[in-house]
N, C-alpha and C. Protein backbone atom coordinates (compact mmCIF):
# COMPACT_ATOMS: atom_id res chain seq x y z
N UNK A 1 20.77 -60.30 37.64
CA UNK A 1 20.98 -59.59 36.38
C UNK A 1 19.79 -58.67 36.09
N UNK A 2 18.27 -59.39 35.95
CA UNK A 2 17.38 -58.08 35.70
C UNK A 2 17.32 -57.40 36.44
N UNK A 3 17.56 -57.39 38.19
CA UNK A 3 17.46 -56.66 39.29
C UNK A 3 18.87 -55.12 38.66
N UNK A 4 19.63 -55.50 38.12
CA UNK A 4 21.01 -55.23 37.86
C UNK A 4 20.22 -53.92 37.35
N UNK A 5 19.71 -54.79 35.95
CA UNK A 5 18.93 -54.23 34.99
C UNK A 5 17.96 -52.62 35.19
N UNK A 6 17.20 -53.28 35.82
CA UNK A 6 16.43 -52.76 36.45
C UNK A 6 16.71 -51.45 37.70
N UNK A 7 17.86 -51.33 38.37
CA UNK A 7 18.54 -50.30 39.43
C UNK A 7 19.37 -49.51 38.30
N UNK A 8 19.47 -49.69 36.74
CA UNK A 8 20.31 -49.12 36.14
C UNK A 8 18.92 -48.20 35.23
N UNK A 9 18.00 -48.51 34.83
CA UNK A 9 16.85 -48.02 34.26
C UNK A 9 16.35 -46.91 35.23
N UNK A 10 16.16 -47.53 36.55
CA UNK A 10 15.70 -45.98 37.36
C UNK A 10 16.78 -45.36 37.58
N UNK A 11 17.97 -45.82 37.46
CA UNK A 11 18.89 -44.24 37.84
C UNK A 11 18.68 -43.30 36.47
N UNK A 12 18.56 -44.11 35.79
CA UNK A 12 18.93 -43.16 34.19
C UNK A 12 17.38 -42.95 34.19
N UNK A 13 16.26 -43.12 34.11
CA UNK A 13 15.34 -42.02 34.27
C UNK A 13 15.37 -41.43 35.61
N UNK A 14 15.86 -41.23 36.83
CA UNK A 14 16.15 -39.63 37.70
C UNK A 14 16.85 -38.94 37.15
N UNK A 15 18.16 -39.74 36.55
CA UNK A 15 19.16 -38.51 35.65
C UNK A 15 18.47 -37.89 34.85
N UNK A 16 17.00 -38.59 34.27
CA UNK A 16 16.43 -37.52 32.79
C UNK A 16 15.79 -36.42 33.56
N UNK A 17 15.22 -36.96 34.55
CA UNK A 17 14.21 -36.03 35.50
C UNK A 17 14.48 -35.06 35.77
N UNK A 18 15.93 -35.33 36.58
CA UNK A 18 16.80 -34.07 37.29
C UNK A 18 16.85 -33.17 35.86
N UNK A 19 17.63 -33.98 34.81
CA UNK A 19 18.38 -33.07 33.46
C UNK A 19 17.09 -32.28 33.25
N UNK A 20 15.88 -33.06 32.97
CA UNK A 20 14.41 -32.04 32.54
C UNK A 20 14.42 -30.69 33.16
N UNK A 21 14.39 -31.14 34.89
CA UNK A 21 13.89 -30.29 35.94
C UNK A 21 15.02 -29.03 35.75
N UNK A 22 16.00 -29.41 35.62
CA UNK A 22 17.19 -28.16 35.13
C UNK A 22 16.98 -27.39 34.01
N UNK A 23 16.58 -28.11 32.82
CA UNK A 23 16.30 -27.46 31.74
C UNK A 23 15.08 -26.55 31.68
N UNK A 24 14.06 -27.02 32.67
CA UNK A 24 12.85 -26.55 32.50
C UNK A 24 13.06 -25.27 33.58
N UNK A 25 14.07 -25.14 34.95
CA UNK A 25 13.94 -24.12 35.54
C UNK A 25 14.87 -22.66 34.71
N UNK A 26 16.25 -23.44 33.73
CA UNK A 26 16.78 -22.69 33.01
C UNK A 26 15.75 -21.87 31.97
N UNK A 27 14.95 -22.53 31.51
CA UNK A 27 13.56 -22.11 30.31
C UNK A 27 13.31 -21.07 31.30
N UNK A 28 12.72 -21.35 32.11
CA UNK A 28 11.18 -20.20 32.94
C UNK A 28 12.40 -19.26 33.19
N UNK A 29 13.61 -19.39 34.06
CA UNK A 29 14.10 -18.51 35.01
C UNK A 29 14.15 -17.14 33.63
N UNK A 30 15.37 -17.46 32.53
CA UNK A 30 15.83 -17.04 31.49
C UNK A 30 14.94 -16.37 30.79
N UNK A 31 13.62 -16.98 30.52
CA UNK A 31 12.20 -16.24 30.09
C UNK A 31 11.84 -14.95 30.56
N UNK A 32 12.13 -15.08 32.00
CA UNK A 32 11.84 -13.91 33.20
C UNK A 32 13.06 -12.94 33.10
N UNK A 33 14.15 -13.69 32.73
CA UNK A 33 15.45 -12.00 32.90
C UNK A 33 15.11 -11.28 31.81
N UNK A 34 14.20 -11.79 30.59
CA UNK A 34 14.00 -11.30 29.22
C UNK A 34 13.45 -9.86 29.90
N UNK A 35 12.97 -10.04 31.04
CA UNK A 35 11.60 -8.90 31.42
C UNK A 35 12.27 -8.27 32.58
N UNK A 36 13.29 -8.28 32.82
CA UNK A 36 13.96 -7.98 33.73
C UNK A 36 14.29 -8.75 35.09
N UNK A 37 13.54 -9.75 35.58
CA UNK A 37 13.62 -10.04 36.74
C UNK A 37 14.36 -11.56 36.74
N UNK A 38 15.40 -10.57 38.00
CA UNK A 38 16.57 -11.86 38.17
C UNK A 38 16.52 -12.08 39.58
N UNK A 39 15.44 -11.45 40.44
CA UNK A 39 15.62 -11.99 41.94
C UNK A 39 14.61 -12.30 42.38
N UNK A 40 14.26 -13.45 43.09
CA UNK A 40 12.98 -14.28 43.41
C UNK A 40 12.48 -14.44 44.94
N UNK A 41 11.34 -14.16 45.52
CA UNK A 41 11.17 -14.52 46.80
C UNK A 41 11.03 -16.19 46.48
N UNK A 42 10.53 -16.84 47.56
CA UNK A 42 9.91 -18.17 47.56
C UNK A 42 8.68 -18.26 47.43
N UNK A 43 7.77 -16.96 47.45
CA UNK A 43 6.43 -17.54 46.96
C UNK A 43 6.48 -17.15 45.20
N UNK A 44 7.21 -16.07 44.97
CA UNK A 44 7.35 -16.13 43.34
C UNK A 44 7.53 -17.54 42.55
N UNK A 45 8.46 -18.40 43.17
CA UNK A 45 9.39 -19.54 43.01
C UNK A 45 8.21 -20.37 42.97
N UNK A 46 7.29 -20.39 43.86
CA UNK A 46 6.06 -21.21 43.76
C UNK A 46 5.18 -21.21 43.11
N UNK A 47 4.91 -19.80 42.07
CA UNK A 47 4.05 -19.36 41.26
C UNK A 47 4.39 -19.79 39.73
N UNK A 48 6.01 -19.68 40.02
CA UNK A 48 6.92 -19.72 38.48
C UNK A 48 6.67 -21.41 38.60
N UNK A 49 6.57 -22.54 39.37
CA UNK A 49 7.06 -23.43 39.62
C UNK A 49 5.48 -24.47 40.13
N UNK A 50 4.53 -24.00 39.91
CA UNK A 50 2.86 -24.26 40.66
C UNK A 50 3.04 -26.17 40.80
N UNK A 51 3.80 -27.27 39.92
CA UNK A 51 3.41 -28.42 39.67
C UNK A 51 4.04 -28.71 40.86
N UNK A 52 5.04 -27.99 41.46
CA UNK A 52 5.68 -28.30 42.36
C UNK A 52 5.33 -28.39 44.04
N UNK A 53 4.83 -29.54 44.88
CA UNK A 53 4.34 -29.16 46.65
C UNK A 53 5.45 -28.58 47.09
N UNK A 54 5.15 -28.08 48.43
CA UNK A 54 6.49 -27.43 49.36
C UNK A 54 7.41 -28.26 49.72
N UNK A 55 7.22 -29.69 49.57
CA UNK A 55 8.35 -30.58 50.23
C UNK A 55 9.66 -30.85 48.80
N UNK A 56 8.68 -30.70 47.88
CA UNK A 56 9.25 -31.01 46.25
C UNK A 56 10.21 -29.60 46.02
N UNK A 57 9.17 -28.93 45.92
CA UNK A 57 10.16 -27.52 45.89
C UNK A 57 11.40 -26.86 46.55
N UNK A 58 11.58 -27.33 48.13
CA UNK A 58 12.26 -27.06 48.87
C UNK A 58 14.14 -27.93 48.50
N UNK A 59 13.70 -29.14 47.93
CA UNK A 59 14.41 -29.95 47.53
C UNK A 59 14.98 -29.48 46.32
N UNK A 60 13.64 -29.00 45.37
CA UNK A 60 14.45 -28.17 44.03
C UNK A 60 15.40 -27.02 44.21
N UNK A 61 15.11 -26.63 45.01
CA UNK A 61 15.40 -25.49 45.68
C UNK A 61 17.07 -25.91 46.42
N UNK A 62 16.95 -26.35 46.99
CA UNK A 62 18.58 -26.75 47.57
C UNK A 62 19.48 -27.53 46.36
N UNK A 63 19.09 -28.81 45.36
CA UNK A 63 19.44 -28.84 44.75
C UNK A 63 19.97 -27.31 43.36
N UNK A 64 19.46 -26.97 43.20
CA UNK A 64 19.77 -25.67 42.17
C UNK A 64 20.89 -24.91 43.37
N UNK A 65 20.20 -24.46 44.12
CA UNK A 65 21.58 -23.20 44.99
C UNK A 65 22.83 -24.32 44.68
N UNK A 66 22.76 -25.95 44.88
CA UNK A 66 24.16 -26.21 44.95
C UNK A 66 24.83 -26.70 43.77
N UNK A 67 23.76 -26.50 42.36
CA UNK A 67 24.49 -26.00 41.39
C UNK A 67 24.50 -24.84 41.07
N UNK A 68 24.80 -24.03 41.23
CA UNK A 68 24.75 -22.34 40.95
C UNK A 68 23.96 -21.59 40.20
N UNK A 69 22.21 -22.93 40.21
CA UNK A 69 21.64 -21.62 39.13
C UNK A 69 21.06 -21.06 39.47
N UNK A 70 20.57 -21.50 41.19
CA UNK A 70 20.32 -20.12 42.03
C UNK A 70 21.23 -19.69 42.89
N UNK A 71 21.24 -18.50 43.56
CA UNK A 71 22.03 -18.09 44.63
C UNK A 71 21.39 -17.80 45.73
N UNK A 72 21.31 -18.41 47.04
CA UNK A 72 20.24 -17.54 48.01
C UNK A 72 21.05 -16.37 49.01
N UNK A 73 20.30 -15.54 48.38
CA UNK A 73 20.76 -14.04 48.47
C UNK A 73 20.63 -14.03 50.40
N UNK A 74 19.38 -14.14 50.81
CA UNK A 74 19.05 -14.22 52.26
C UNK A 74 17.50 -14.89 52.42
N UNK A 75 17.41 -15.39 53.16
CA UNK A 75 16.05 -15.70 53.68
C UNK A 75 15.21 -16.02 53.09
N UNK A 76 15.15 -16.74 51.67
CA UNK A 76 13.49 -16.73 51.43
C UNK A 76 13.42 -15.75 49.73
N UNK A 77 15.25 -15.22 49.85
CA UNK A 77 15.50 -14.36 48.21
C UNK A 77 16.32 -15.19 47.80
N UNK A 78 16.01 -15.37 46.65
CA UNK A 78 16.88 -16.57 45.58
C UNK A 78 17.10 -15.27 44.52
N UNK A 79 18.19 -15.59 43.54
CA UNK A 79 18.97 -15.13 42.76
C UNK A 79 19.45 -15.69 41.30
N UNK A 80 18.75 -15.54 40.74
CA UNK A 80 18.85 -16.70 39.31
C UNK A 80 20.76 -16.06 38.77
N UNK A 81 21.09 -17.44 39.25
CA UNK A 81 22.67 -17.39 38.60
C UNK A 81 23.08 -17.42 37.51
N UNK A 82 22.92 -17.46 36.33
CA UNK A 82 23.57 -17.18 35.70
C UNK A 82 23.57 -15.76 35.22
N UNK A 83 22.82 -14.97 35.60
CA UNK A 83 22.15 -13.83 35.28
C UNK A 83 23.11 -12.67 36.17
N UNK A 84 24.10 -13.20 37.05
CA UNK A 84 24.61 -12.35 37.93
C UNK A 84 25.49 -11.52 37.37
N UNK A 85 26.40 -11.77 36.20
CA UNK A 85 27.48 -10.98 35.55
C UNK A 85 26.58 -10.14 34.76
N UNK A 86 25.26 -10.23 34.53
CA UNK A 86 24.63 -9.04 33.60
C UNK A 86 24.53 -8.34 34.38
N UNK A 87 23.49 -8.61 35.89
CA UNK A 87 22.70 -7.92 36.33
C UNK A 87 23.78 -6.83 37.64
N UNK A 88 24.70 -7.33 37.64
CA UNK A 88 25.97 -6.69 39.34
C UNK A 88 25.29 -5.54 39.50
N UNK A 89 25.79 -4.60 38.50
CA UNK A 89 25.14 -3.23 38.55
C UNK A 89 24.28 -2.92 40.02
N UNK A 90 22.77 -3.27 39.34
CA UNK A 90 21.85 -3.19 40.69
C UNK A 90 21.23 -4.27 41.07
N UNK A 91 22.04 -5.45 40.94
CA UNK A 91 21.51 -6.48 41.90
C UNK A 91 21.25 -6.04 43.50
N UNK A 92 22.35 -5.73 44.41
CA UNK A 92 21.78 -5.36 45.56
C UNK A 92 20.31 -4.57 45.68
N UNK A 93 19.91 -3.86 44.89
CA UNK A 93 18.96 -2.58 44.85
C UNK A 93 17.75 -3.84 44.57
N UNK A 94 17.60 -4.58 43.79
CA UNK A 94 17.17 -5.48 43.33
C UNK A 94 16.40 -6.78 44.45
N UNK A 95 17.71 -7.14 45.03
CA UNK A 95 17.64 -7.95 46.49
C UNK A 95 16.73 -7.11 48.11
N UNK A 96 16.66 -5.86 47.54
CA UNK A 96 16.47 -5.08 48.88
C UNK A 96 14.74 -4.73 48.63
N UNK A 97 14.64 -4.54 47.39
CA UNK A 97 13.19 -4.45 46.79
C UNK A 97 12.51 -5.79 47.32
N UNK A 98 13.42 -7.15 47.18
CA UNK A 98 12.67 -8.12 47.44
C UNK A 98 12.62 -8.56 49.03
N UNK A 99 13.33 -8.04 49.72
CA UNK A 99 13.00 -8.05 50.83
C UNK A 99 12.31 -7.29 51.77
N UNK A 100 12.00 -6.46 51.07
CA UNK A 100 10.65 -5.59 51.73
C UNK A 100 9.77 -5.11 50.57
N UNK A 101 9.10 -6.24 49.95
CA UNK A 101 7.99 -6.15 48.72
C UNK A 101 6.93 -5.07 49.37
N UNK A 102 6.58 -4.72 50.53
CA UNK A 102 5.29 -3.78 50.35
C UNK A 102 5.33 -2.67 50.83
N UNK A 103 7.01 -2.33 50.88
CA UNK A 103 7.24 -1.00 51.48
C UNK A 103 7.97 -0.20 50.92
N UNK A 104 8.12 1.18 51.10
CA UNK A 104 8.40 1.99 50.64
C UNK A 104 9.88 2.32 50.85
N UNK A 105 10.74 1.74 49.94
CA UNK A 105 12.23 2.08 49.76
C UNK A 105 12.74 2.69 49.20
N UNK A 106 13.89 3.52 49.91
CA UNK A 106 14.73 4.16 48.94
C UNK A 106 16.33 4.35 49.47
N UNK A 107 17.37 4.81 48.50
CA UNK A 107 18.66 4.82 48.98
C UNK A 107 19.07 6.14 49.52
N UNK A 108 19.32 5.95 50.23
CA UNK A 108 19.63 7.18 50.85
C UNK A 108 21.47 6.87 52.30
N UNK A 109 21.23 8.30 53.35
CA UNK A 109 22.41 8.30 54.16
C UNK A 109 23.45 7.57 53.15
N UNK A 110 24.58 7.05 53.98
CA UNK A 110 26.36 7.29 53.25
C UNK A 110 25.96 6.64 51.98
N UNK A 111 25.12 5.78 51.55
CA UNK A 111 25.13 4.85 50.54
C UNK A 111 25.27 6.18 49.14
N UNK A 112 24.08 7.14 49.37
CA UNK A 112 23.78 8.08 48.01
C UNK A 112 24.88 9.54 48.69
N UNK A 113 24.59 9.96 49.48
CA UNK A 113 25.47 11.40 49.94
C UNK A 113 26.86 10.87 49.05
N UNK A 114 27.54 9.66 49.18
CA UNK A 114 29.08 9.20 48.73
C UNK A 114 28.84 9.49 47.12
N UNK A 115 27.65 8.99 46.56
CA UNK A 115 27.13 8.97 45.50
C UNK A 115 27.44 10.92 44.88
N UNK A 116 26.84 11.67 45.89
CA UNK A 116 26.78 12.97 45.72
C UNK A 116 27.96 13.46 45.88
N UNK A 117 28.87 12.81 46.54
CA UNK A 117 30.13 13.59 46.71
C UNK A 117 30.27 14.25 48.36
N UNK A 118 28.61 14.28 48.46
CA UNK A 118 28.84 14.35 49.89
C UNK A 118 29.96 14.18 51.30
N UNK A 119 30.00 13.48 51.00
CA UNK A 119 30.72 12.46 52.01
C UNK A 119 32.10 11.81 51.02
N UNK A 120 33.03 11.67 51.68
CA UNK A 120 34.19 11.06 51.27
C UNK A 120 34.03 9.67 51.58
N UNK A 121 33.72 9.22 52.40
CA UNK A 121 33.92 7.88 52.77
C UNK A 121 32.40 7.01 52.14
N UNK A 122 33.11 5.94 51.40
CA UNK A 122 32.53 5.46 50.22
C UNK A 122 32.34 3.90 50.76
N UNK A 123 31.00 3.51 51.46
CA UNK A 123 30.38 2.15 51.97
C UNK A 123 30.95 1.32 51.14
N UNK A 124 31.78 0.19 51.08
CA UNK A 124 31.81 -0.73 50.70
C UNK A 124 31.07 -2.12 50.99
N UNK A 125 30.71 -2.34 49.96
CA UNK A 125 29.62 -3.28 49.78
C UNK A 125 28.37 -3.45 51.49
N UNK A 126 28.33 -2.09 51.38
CA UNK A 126 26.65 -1.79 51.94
C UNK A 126 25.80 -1.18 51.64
N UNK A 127 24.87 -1.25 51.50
CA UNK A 127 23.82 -0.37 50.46
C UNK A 127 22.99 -0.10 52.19
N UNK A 128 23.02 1.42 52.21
CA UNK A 128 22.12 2.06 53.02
C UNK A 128 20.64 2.35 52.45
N UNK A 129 19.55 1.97 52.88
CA UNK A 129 18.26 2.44 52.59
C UNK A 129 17.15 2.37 53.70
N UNK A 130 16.37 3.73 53.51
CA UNK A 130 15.40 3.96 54.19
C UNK A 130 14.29 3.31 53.69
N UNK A 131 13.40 3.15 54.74
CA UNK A 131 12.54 1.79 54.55
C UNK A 131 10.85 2.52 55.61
N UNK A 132 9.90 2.49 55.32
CA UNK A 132 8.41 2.06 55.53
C UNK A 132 8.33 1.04 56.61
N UNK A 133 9.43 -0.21 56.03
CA UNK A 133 9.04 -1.22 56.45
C UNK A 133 9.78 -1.34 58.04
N UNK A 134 10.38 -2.52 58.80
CA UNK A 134 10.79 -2.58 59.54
C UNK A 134 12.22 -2.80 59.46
N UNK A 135 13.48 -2.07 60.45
CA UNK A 135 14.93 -1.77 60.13
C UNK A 135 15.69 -3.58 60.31
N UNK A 136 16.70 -3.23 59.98
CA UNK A 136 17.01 -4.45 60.42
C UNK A 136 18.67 -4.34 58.94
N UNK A 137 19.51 -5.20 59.18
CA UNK A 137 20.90 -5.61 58.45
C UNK A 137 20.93 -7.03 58.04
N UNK A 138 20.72 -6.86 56.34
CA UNK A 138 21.26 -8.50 55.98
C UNK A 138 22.15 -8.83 55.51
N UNK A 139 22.75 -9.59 55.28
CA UNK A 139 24.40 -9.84 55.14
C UNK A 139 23.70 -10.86 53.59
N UNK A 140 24.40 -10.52 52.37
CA UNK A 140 24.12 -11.04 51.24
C UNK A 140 25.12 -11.64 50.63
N UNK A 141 25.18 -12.54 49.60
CA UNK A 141 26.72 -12.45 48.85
C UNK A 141 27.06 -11.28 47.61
N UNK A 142 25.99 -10.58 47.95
CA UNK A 142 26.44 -9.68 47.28
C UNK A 142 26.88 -8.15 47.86
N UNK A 143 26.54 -8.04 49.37
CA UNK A 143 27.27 -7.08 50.07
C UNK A 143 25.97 -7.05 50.94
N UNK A 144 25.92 -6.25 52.49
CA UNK A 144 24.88 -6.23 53.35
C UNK A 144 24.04 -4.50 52.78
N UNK A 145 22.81 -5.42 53.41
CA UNK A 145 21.85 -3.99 53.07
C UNK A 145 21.44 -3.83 54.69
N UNK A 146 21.31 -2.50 54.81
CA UNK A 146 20.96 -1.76 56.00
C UNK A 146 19.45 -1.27 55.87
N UNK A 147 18.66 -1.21 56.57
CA UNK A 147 17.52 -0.80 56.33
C UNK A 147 17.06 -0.16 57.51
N UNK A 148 16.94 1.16 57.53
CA UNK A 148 16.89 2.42 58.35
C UNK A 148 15.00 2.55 58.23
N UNK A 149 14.50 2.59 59.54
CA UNK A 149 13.06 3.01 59.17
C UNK A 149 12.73 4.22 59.43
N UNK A 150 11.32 4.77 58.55
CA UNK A 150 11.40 6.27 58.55
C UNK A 150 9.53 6.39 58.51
N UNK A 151 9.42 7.34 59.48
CA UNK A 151 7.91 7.41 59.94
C UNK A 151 7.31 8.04 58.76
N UNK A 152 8.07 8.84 58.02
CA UNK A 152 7.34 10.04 57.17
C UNK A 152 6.95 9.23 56.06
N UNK A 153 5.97 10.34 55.63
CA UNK A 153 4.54 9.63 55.08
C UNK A 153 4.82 8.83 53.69
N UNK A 154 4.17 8.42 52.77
CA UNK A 154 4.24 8.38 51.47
C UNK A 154 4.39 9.36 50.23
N UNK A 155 3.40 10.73 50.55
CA UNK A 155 3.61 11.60 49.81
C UNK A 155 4.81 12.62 50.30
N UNK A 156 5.37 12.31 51.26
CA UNK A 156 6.78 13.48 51.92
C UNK A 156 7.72 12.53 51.12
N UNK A 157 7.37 11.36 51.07
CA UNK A 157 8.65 10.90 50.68
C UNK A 157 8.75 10.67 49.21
N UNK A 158 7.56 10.69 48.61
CA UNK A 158 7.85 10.94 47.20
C UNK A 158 8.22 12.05 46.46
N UNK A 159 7.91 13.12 47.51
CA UNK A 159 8.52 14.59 47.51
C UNK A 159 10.26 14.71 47.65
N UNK A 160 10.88 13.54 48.45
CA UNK A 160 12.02 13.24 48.74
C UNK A 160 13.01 12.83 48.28
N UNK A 161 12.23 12.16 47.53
CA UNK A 161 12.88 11.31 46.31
C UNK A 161 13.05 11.43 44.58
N UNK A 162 13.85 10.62 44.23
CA UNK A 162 14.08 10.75 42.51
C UNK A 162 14.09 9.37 42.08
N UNK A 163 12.88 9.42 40.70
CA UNK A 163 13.22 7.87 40.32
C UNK A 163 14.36 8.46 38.91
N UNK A 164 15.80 7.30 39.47
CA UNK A 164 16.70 7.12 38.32
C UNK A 164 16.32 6.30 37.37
N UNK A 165 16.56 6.55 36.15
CA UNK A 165 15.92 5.30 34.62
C UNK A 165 16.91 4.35 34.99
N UNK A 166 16.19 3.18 35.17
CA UNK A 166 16.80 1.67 34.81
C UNK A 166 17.71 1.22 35.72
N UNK A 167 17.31 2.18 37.46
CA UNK A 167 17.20 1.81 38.61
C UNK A 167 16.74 1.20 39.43
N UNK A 168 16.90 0.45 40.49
CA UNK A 168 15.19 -0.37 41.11
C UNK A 168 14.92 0.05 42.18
N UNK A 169 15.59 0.72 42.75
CA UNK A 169 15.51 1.38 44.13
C UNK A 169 14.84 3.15 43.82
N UNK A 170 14.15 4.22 44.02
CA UNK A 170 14.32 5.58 44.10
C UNK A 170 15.31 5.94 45.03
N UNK A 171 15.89 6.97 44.73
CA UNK A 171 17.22 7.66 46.00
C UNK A 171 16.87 9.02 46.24
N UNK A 172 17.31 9.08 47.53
CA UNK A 172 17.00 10.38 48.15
C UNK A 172 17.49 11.55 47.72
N UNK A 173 16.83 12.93 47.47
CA UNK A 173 17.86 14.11 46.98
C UNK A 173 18.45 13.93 48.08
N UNK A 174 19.64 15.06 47.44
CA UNK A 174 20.78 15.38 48.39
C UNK A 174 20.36 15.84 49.91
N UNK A 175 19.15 17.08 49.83
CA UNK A 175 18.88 17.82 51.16
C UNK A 175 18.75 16.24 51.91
N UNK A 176 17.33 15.73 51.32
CA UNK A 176 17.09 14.70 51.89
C UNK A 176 17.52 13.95 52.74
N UNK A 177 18.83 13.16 52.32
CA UNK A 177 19.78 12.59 52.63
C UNK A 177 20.31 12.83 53.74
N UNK A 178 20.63 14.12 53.36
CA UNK A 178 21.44 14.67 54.38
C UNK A 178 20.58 14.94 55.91
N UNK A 179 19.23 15.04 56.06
CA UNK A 179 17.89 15.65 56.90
C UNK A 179 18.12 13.83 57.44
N UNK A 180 17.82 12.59 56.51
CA UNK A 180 18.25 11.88 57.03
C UNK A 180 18.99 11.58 57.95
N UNK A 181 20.14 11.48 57.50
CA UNK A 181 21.57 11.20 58.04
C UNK A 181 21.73 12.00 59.55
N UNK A 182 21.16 13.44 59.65
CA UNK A 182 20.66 14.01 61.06
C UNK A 182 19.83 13.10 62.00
N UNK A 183 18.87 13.04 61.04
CA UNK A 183 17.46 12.29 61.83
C UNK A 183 17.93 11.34 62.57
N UNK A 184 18.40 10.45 61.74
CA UNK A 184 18.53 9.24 62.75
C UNK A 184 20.21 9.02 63.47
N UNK A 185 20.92 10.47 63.73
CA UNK A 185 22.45 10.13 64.47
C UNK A 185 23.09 9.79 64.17
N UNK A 186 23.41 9.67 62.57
CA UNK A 186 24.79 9.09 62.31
C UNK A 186 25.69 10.00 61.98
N UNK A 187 26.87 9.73 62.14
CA UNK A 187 27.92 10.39 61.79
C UNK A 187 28.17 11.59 61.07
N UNK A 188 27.83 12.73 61.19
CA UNK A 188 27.80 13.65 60.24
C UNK A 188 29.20 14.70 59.71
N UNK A 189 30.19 14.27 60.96
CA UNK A 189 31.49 14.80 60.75
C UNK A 189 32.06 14.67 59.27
N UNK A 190 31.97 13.82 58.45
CA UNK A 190 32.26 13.51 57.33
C UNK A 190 31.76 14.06 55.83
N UNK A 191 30.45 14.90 56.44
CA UNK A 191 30.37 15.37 55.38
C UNK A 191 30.61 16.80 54.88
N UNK A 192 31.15 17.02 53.52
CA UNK A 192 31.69 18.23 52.69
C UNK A 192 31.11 19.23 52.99
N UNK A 193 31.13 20.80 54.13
CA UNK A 193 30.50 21.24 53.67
C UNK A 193 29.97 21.97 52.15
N UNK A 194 31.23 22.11 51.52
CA UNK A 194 31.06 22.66 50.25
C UNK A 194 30.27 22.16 49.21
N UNK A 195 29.82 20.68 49.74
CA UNK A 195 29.01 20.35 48.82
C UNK A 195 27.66 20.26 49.07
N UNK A 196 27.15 20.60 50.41
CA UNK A 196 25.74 20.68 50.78
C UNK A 196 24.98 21.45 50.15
N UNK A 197 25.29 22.47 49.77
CA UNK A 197 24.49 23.69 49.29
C UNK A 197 23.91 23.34 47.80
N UNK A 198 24.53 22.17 47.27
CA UNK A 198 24.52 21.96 45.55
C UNK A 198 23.47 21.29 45.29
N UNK A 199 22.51 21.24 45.05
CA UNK A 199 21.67 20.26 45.06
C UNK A 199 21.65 19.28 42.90
């Protein structure tokens, strides 16, 4: 009977633990969308989260994705869930920032030209962007990002680019784009000429 007792006392304090540990990641995460940010690497997660070791965290961490209050976007990017029906808009743009934190991104080829009218044929759920960093395709649940690398400098490419308000990505002007879309061989049959000239 006290043994009884006793296996019924520690389940119901893990249940408070877990309930805390939920409430307390709902507090911080929710604190942070106040300021905009709804997508997390794993060392952010460790910063937002410091009481926590890597073996503890990793566990918090799988527990939450398999209640939905994170989402892991790819690799190492978590996605604070409940935040996803605000944020759709530019979540991808969002996810792509966090996967190449120290490089220089922007949207560009079919992703923005479709944007421009450029091009008729309209990427579904792929976000094309040129990248600093190194190329490579991730497959997300929120659609795959492509990441095209591009030698040219920092100041050519800020020359290249436009920051949109309350965007997270910069996108390429049109010429741009299009000098792109040459550069690196893709498909160019598709695009308007009538609309090249417009900037």
């Amino acid at each position: 009977m006290a043994d009884s007792i006793m296996c019924i006392e520690t389940l119901h304090n893990c249940l408070v633990r877990v309930h805390m540990k939920r409430l307390d990641l709902l507090n911080r995460l929710s604190a942070l969308e106040q300021k905009g940010l709804v997508v997390y690497s794993r060392r952010d997660l460790e910063k937002i989260f410091p009481e926590e070791d890597e073996k503890a965290l990793e566990k918090s961490l799988q527990r939450m994705c398999q209640d939905n209050l994170l989402v892991r976007a790819a690799r190492g990017i978590y996605v604070f869930g409940p935040a996803v029906p605000r944020h759709r808009g530019w979540l991808i743009e969002r996810i792509a920032q966090a996967l190449r934190p120290g490089d220089f991104n922007y949207v560009s080829l079919e992703s923005i030209l479709s944007e421009y009218g450029v091009i008729s044929q309209i990427p579904v759920d792929r976000l094309t962007v040129m990248t600093t960093g190194a190329k490579g395709l991730h497959k997300t649940p929120f659609g795959a990002i492509e990441f095209t690398h591009t030698k040219r400098t920092i100041p050519d490419l800020l020359e290249r680019t436009l920051v949109v308000k309350g965007r997270p990505l910069r996108i390429a002007r049109k010429q741009a784009a299009i000098q792109d879309l040459h550069r690196v061989g893709r498909n160019i049959d598709l695009i308007d000429r009538d609309e090249v000239d417009d900037e």
